[in-house]
Protein backbone atom coordinates (compact mmCIF):
# COMPACT_ATOMS: atom_id res chain seq x y z
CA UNK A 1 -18.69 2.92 2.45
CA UNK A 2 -17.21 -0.98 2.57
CA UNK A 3 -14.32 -1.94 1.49
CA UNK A 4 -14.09 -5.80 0.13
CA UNK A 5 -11.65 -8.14 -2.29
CA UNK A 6 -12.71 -9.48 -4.56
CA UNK A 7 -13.99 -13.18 -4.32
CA UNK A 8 -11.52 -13.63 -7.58
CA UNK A 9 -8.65 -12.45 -6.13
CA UNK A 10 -8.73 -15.60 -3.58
CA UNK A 11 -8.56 -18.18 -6.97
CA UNK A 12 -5.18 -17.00 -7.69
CA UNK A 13 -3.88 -15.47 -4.44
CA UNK A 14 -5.00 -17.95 -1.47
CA UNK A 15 -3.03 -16.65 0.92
CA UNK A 16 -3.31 -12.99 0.29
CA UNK A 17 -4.09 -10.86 3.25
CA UNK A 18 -4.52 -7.18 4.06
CA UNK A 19 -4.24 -5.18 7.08
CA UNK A 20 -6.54 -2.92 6.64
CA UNK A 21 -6.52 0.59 9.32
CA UNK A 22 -8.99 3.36 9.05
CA UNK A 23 -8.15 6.64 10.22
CA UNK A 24 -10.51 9.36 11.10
CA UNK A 25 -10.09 13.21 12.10
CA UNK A 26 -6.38 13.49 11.83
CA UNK A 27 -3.65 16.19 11.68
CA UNK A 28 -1.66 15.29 8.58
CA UNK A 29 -0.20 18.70 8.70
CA UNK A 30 3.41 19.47 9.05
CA UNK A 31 6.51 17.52 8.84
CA UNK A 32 8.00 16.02 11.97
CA UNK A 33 11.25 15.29 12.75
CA UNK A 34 10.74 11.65 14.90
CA UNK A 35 9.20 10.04 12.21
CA UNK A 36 11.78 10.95 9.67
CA UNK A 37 14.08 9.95 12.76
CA UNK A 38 12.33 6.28 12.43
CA UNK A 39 12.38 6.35 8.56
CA UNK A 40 15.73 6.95 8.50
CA UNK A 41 16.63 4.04 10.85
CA UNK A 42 14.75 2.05 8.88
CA UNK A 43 17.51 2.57 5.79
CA UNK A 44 19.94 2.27 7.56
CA UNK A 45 19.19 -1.11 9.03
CA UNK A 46 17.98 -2.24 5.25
CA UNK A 47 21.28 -3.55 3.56
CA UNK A 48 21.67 -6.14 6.29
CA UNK A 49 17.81 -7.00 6.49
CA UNK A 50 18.14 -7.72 2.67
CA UNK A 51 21.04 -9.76 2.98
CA UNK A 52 24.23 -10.68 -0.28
CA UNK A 53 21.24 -12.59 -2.30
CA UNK A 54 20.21 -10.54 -5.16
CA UNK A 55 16.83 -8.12 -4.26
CA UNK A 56 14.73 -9.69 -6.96
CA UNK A 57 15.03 -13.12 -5.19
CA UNK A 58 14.48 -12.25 -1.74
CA UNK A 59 11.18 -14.19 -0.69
CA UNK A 60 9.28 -10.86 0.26
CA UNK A 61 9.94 -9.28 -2.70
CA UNK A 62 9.97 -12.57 -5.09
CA UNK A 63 6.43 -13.50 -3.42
CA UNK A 64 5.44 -10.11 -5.43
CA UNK A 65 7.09 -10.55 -8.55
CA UNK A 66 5.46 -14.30 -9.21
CA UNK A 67 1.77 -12.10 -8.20
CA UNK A 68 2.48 -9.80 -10.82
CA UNK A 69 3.47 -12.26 -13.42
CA UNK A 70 -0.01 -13.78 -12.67
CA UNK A 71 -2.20 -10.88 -13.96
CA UNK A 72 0.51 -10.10 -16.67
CA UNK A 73 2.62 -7.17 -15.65
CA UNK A 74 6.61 -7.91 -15.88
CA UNK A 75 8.08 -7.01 -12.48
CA UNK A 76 11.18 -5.50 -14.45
CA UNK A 77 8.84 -2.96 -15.92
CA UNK A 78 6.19 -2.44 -13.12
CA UNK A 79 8.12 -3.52 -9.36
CA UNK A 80 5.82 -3.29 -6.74
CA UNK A 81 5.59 -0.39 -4.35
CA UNK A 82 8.03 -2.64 -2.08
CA UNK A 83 10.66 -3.41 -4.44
CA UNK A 84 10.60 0.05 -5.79
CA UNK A 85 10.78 1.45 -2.51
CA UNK A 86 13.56 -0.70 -1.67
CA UNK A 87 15.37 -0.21 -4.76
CA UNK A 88 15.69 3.59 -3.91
CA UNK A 89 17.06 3.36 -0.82
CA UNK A 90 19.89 0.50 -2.15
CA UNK A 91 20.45 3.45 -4.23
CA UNK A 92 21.67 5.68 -1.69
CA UNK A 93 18.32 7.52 -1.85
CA UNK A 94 16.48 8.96 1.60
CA UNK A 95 12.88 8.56 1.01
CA UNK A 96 11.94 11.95 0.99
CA UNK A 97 9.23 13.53 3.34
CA UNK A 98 5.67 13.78 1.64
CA UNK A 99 3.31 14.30 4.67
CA UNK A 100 3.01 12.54 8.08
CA UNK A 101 0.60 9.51 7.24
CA UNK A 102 2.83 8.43 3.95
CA UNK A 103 6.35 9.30 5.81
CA UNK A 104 5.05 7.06 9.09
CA UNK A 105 3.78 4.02 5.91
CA UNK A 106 7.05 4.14 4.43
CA UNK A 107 8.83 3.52 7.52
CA UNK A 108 6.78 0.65 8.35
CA UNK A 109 7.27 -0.90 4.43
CA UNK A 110 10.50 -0.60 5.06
CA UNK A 111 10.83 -2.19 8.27
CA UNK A 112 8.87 -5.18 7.84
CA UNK A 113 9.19 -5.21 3.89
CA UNK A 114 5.58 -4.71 3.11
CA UNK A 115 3.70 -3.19 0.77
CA UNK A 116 1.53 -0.19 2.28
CA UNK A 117 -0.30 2.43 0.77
CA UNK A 118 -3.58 4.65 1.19
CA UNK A 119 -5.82 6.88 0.12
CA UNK A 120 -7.90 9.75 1.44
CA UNK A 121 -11.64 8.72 2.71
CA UNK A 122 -13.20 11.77 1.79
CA UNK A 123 -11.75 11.96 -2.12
CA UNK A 124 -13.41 8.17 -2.70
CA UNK A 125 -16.70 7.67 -4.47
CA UNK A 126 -18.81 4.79 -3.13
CA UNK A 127 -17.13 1.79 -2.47
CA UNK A 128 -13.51 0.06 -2.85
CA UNK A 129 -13.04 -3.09 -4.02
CA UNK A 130 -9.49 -5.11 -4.75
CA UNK A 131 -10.13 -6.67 -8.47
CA UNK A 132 -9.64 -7.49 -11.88
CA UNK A 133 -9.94 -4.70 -14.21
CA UNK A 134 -12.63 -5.64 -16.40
CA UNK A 135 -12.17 -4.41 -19.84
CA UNK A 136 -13.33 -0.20 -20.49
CA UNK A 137 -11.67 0.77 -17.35
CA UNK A 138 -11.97 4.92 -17.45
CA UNK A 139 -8.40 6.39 -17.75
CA UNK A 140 -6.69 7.48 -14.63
CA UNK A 141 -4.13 9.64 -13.67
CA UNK A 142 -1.72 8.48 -11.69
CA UNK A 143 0.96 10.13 -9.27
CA UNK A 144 4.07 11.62 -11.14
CA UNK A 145 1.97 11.36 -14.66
CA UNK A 146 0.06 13.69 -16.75
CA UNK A 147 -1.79 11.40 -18.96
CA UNK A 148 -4.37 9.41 -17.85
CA UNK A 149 -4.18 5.87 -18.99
CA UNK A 150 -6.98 2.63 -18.36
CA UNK A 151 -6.32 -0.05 -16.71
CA UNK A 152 -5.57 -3.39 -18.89
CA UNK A 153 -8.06 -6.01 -18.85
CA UNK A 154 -7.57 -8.60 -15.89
CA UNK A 155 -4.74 -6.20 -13.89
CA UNK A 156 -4.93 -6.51 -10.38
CA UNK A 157 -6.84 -2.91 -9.13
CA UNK A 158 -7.99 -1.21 -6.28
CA UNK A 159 -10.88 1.29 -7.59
CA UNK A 160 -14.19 3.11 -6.52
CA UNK A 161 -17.32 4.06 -8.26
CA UNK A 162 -14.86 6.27 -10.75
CA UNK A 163 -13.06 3.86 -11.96
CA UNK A 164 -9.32 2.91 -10.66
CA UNK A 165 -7.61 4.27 -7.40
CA UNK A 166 -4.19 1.99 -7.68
CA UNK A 167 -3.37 -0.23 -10.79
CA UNK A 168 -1.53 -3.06 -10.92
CA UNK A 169 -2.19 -3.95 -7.30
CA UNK A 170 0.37 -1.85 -5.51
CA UNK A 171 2.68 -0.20 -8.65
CA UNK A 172 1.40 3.00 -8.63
CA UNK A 173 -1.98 4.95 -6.86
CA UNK A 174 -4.16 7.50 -8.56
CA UNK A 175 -3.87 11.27 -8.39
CA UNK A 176 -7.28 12.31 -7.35
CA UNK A 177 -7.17 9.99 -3.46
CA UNK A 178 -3.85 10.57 -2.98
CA UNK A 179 -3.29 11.78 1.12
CA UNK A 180 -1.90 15.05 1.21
CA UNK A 181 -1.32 17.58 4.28
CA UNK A 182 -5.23 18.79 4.16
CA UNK A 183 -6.24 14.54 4.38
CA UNK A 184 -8.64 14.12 7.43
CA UNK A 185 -9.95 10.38 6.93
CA UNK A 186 -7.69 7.81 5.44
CA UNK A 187 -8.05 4.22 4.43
CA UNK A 188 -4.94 2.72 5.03
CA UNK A 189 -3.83 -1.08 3.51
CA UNK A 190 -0.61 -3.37 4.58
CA UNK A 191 -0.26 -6.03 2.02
CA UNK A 192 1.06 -9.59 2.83
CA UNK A 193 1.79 -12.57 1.05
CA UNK A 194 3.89 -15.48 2.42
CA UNK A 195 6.60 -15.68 3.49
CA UNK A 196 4.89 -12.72 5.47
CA UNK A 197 2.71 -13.82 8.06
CA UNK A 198 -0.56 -12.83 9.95
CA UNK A 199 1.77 -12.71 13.34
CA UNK A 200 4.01 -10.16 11.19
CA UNK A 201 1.49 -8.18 9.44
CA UNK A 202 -0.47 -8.07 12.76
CA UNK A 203 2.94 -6.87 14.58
CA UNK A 204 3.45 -4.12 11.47
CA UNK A 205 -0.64 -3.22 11.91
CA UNK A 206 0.09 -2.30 15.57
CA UNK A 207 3.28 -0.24 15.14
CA UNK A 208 1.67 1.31 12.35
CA UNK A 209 -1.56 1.89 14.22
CA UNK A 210 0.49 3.73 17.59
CA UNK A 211 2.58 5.75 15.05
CA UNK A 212 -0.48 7.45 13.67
CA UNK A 213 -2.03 7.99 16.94
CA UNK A 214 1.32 9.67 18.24
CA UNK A 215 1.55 11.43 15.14
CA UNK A 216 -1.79 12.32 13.80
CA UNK A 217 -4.08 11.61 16.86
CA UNK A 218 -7.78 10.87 15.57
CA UNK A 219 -9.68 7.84 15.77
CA UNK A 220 -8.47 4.56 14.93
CA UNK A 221 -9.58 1.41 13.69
CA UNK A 222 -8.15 -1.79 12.19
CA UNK A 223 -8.66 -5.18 11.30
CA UNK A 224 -7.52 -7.91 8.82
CA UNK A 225 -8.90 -9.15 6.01
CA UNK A 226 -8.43 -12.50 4.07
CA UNK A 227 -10.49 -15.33 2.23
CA UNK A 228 -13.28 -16.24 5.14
CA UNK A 229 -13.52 -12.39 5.84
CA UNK A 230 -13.07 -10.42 2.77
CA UNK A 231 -15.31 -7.09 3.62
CA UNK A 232 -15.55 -4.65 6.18
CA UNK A 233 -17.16 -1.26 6.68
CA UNK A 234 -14.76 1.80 6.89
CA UNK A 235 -17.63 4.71 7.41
């Protein structure tokens, strides 16, 4: 199984690159009381991180609004994983706890204002690829929906051999990879584009990377991907 972006991508999003970590015979079992000890430092500490300007114009989370616009999706409508995430807590909200590997990639989104996400190895068919929808996507289901919907021609997806795994690039992943409890083998992605730089997504790779191992033990692997490497094998 490979992972790879899509040559494409690179035409409208130069400077895109991805952390991605690989994660193999885990315990995602249990909730744990240090990471939501983390996570819940890292909400405290967000108010002054974000600053008095308004959330839609800080750089991080602008830098993801002007990619959406690109493919056609109105940030008011879909925010990314970031600025939703972000939102929430603004809110007053504690992220609440889901398992170990998602609890351990919120804190880290929050503390470095990334996107991250992933999905479980052993759900996936064949290989993942970051791309353009083309147009006859198959309807997915995504998390917190019933009805499965396609993509739209030209969104930004991450998808397998079945068709879509997380549409409109980092919105919103599909029900059938999700991680849960029973997850083994992950594929795990940090998402950066400037102002976020390889010396910061390489310094939220690492934190990430010795959380999980604390956490979940297993084996490990990581790497970063970008336009002159743009594949890599995960199994």
């Amino acid at each position: 199984m490979i992972f790879k972006i899509d040559q494409r991508i690179f035409g409208q999003y130069p400077d895109v690159l991805l952390g991605i970590v690989v994660v193999k015979n885990i315990n995602n079992s249990g909730e744990n009381s240090e990471i939501l000890e983390f996570l819940r430092s890292a909400e405290s500490k967000l108010s002054e991180k974000i600053g008095q300007i308004p959330l839609a114009e800080h750089p991080n989370i602008l830098a993801w609004r002007e990619a959406y616009r690109k493919f056609g999706a109105k940030p008011k409508d879909y925010p990314s994983s970031i600025e939703n995430l972000v939102r929430r807590v603004l809110k007053g909200e504690n992220i609440r706890h889901i398992n170990k590997l998602v609890d351990i990639y919120n804190f880290v989104s929050l503390k470095y204002l990334v996107p991250v996400g992933g999905e479980d190895v052993d759900k996936i068919s064949g290989d993942i690829i970051l791309t353009f929808a083309d147009d006859g996507e198959p309807p997915v289901v995504l998390l917190g929906e019933k009805e499965a919907r396609p993509p739209h021609k030209d969104e930004v997806i991450y998808k397998d051999d079945n068709g879509a795994i997380c549409r409109r690039w980092n919105w919103k992943e599909a029900e059938r990879t999700k991680m849960t409890e029973a997850t083994n083998n992950a594929f795990l992605i940090i998402e950066a584009l400037p102002p976020t730089s390889r010396v910061v997504l390489e310094q939220a790779a690492n934190e990430f990377v010795d959380q999980i191992k604390k956490f979940c033990g297993g084996d490990i692997s990581w790497a970063i991907l970008d336009k002159s490497q743009s594949e890599i094998l995960l199994i």
